[in-house]
C-alpha atoms as a PDB file:
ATOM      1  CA  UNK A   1      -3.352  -8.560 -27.821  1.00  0.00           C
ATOM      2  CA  UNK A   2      -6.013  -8.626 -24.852  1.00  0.00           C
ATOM      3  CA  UNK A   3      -3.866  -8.936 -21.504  1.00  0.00           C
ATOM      4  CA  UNK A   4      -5.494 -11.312 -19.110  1.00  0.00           C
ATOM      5  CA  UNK A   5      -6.962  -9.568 -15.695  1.00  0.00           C
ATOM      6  CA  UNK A   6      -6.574 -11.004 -12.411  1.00  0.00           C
ATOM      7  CA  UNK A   7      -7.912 -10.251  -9.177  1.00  0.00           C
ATOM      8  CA  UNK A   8      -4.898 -10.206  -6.322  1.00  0.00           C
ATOM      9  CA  UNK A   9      -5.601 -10.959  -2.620  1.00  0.00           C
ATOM     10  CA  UNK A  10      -3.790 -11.875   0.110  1.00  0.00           C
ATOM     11  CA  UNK A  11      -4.739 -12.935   4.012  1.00  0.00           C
ATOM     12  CA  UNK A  12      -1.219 -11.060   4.772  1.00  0.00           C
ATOM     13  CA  UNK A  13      -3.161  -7.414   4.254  1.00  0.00           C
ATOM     14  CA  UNK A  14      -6.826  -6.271   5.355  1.00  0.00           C
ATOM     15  CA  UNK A  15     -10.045  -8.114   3.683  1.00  0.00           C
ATOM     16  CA  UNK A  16     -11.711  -6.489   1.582  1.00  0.00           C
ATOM     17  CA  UNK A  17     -14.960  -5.593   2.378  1.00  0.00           C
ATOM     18  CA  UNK A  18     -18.184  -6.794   0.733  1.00  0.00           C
ATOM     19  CA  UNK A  19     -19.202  -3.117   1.603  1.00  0.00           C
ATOM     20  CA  UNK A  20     -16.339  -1.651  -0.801  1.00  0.00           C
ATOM     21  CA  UNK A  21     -16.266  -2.062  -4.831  1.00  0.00           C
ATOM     22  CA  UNK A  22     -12.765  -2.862  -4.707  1.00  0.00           C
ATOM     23  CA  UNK A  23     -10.025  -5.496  -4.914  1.00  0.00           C
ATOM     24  CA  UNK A  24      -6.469  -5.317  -3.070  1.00  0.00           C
ATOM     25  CA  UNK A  25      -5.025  -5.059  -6.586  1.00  0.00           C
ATOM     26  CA  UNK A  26      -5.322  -5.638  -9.793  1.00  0.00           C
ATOM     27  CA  UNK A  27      -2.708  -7.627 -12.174  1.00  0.00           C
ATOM     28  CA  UNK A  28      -3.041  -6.882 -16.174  1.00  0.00           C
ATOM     29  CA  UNK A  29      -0.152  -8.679 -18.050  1.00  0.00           C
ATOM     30  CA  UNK A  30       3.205  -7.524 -16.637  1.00  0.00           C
ATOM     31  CA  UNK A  31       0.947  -4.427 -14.498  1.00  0.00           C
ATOM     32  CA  UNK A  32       0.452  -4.728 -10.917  1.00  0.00           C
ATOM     33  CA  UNK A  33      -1.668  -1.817  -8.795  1.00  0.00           C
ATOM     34  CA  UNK A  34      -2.944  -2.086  -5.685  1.00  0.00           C
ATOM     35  CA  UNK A  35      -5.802  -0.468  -4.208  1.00  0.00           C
ATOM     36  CA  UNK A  36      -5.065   2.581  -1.491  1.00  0.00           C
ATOM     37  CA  UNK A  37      -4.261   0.208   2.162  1.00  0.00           C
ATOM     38  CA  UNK A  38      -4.062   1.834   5.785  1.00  0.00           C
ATOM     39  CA  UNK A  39      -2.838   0.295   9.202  1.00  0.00           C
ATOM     40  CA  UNK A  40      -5.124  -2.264   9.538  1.00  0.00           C
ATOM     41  CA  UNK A  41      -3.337  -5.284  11.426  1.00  0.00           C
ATOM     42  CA  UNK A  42      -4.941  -8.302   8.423  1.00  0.00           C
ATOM     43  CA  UNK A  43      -5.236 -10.464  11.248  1.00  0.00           C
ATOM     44  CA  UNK A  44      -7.344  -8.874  13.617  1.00  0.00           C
ATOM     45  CA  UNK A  45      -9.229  -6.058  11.391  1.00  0.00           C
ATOM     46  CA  UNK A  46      -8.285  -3.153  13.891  1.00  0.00           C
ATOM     47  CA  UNK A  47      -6.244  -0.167  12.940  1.00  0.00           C
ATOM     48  CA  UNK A  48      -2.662  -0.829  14.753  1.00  0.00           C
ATOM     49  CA  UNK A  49      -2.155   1.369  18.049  1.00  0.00           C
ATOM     50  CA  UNK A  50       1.128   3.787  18.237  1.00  0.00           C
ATOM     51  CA  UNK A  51       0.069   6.848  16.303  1.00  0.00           C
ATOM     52  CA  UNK A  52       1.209   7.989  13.037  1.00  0.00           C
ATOM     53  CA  UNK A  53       4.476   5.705  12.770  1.00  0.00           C
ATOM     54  CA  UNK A  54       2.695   2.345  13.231  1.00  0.00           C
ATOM     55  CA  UNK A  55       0.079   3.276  11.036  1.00  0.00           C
ATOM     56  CA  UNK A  56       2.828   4.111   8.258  1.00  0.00           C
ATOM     57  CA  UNK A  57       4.674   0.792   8.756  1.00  0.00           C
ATOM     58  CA  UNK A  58       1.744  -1.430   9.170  1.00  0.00           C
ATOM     59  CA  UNK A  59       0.181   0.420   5.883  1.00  0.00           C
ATOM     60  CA  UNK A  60       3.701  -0.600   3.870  1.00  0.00           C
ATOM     61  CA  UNK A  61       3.699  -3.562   4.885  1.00  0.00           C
ATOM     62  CA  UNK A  62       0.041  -3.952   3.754  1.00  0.00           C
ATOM     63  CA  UNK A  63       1.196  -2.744   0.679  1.00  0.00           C
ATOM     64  CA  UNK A  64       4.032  -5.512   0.622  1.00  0.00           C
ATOM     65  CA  UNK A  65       1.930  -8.342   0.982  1.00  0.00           C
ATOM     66  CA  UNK A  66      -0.531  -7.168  -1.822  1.00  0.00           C
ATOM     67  CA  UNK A  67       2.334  -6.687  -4.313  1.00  0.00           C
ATOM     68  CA  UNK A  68       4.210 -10.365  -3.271  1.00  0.00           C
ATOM     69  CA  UNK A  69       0.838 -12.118  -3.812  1.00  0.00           C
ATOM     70  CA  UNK A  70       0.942 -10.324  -6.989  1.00  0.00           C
ATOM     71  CA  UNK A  71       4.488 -11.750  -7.972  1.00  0.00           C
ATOM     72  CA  UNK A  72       6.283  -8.103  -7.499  1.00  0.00           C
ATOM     73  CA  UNK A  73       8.455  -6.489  -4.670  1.00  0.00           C
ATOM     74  CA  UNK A  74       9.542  -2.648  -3.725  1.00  0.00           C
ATOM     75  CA  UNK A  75      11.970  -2.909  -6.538  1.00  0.00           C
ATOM     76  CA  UNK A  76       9.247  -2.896  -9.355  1.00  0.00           C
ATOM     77  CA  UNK A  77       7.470   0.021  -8.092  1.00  0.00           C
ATOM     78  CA  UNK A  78       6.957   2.480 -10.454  1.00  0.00           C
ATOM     79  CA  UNK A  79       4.887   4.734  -8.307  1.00  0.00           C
ATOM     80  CA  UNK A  80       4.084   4.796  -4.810  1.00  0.00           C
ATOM     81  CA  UNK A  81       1.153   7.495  -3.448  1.00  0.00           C
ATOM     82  CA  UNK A  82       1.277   8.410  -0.257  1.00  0.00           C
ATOM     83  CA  UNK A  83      -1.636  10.372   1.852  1.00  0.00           C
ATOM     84  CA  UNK A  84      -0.967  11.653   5.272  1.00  0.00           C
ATOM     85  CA  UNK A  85      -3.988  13.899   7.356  1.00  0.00           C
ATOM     86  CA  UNK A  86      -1.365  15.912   9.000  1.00  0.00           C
ATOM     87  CA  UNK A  87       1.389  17.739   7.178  1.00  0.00           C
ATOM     88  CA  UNK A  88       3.289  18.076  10.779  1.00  0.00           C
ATOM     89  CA  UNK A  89       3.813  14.263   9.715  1.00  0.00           C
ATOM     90  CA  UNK A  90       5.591  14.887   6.565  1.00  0.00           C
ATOM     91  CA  UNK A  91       9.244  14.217   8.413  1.00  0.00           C
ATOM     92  CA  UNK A  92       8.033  11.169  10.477  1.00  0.00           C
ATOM     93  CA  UNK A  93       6.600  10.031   7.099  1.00  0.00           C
ATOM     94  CA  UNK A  94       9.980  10.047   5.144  1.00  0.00           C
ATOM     95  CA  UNK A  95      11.760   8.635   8.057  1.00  0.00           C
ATOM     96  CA  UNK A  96       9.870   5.422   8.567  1.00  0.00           C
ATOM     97  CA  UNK A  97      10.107   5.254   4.560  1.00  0.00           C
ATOM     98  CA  UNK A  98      13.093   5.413   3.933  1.00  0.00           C
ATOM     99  CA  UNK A  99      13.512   3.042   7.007  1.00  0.00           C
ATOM    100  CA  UNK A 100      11.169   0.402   5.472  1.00  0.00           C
ATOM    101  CA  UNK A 101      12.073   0.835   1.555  1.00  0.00           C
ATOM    102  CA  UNK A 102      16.032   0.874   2.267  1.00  0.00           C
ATOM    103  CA  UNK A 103      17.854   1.429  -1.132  1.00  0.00           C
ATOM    104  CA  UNK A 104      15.154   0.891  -3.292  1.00  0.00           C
ATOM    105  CA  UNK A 105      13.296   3.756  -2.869  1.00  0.00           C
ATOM    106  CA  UNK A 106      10.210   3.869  -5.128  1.00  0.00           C
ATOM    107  CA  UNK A 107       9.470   7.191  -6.844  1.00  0.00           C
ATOM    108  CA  UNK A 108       6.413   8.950  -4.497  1.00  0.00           C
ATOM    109  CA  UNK A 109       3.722  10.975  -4.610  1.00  0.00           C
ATOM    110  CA  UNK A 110       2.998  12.713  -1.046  1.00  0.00           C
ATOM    111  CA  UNK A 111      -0.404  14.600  -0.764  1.00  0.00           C
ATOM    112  CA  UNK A 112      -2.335  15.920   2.684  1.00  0.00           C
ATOM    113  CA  UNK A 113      -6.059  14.830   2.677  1.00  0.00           C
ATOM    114  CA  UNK A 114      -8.830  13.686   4.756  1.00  0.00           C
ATOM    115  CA  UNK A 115      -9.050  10.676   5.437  1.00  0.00           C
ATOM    116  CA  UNK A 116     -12.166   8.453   6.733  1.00  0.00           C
ATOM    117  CA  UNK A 117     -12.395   7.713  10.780  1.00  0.00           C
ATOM    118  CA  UNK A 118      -8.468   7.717  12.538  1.00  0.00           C
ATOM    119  CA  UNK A 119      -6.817   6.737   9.730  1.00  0.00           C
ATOM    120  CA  UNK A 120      -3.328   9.048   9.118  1.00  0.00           C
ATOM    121  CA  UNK A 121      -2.170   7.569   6.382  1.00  0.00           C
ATOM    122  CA  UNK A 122      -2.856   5.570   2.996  1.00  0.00           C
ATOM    123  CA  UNK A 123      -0.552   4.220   0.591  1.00  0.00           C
ATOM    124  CA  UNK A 124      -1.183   2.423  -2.909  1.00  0.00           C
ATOM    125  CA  UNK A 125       1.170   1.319  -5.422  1.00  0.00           C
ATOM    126  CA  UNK A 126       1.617   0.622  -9.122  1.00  0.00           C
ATOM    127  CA  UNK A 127       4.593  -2.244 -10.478  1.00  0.00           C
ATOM    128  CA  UNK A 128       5.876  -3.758 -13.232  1.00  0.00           C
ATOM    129  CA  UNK A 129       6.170  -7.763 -12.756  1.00  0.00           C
ATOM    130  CA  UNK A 130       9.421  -9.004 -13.848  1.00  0.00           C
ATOM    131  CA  UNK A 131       7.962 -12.167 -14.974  1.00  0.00           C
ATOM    132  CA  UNK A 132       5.013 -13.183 -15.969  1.00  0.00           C
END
């Protein structure tokens, strides 16, 4: 059974370049993953101001947006990835986290890298649609 694929994108999270080979996500049948997002306000392009924090909530609720448009929420994460530059950020990270995912809580993968320019943070996600 071939599984249709479509392209997910959303003016409530950052365009998409022309300058990256990417889309915001990616739907396959019931599968729903979005590409890696940072704190980029989508309305203005810039990377939010307010250090690590802001960055983290703008980033989830990047992430959000990409997996509404895709016809899935928090609770049909299967996997949330998480990359922070600084591991001094690791407590500030689960805070806002937990603050922003409430009960649901997503299972997560938490890993220190480098990341490009300021960014502090990056966050993608893989779901399972309910419905088709």
């Amino acid at each position: 059974m071939t599984m249709e694929r479509r392209i997910i994108t959303t003016p409530h999270a950052p365009a998409i370049g022309a300058q990256f080979a990417l889309s915001q996500a990616v739907r396959i049948g019931p599968f729903l993953h979005t590409s890696g997002q940072v704190g980029q306000d989508p309305h203005t392009g810039e990377l939010v101001h307010g250090g690590f924090a802001a960055q983290m909530q703008q980033t989830l609720a990047n992430v959000t947006a990409i997996l509404e448009a895709g016809g899935a929420s928090l609770e049909d994460v299967l996997m949330m990835r998480v990359y922070v530059t600084d591991p001094a950020a690791l407590p500030e990270m689960n805070r806002v986290y937990s603050d922003f995912v409430g009960a649901v809580k997503p299972p997560r993968t938490t890993l220190v890298v480098g990341l490009p320019g300021t960014f502090l943070v990056e966050i993608d996600a893989f779901a399972v649609v309910k419905q088709l």
